[in-house]
Protein backbone atom coordinates (compact mmCIF):
# COMPACT_ATOMS: atom_id res chain seq x y z
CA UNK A 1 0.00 0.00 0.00
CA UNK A 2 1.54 3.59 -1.22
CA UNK A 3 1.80 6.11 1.16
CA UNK A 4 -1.13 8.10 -0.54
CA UNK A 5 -3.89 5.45 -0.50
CA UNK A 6 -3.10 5.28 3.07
CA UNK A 7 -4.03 8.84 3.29
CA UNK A 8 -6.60 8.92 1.13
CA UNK A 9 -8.23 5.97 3.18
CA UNK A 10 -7.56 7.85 6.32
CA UNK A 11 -9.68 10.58 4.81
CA UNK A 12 -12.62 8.72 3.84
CA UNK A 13 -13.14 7.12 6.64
CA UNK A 14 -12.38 10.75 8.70
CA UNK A 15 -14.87 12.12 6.19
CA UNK A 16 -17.25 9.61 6.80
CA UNK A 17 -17.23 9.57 10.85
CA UNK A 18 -17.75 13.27 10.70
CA UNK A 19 -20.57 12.94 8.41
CA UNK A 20 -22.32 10.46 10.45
CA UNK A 21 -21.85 12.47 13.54
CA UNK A 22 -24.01 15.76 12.76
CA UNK A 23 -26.86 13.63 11.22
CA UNK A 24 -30.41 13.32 12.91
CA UNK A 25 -29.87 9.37 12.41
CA UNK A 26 -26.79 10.00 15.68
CA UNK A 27 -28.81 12.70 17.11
CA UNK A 28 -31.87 10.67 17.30
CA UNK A 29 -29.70 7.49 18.18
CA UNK A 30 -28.19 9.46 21.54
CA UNK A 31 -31.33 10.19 22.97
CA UNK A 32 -32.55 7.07 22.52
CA UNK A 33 -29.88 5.89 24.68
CA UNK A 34 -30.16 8.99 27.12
CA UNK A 35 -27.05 10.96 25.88
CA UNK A 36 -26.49 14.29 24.56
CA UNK A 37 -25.36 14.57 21.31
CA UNK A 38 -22.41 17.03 22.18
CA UNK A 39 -19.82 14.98 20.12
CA UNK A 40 -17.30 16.99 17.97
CA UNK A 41 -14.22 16.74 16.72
CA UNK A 42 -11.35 19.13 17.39
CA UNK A 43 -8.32 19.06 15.11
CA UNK A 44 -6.75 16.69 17.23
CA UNK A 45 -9.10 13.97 16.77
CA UNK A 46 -9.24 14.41 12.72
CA UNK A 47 -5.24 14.15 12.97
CA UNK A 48 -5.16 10.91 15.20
CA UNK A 49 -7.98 9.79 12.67
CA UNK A 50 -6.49 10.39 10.15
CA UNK A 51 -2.79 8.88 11.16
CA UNK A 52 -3.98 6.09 12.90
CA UNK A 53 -7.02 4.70 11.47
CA UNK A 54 -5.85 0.74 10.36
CA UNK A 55 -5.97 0.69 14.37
CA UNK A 56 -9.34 2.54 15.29
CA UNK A 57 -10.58 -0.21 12.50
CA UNK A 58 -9.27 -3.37 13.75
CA UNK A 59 -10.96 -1.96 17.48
CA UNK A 60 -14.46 -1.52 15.76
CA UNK A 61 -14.18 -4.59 14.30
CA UNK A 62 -13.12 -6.48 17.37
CA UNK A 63 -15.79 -4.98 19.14
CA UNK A 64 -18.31 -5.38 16.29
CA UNK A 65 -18.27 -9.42 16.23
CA UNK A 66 -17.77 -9.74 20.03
CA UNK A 67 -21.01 -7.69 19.94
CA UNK A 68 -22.79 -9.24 17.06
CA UNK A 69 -22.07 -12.82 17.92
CA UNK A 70 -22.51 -12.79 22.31
């Protein structure tokens, strides 16, 4: 993998997560679990995101199956 489809992966998936976040469909979702939806991301986060997402991806998934198949 080249050095810019890392990136450019990074960014999607950055794009994406920011996306999802200031929809109604998260808004709607953190009430329902008695939450505010005060999420946002700082420059910080988008950074880390961005840098370090093969690992935020392998959590979700590891989290996703031991969820989906308890």
């Amino acid at each position: 993998m080249s050095v810019v489809t890392y990136f450019f992966i990074g960014t999607v998936l950055m794009f994406c997560f920011e996306y999802y976040i200031n929809t109604d469909l998260y808004k709607r979702e953190m009430k329902r679990i008695g939450k505010k939806p005060v999420f946002k991301i700082e420059v910080k986060e988008r950074i880390l995101g961005f840098l370090l997402w093969p690992v935020f991806l392998g959590v979700f998934l590891y989290s996703f199956c031991k969820e989906y198949f308890k």
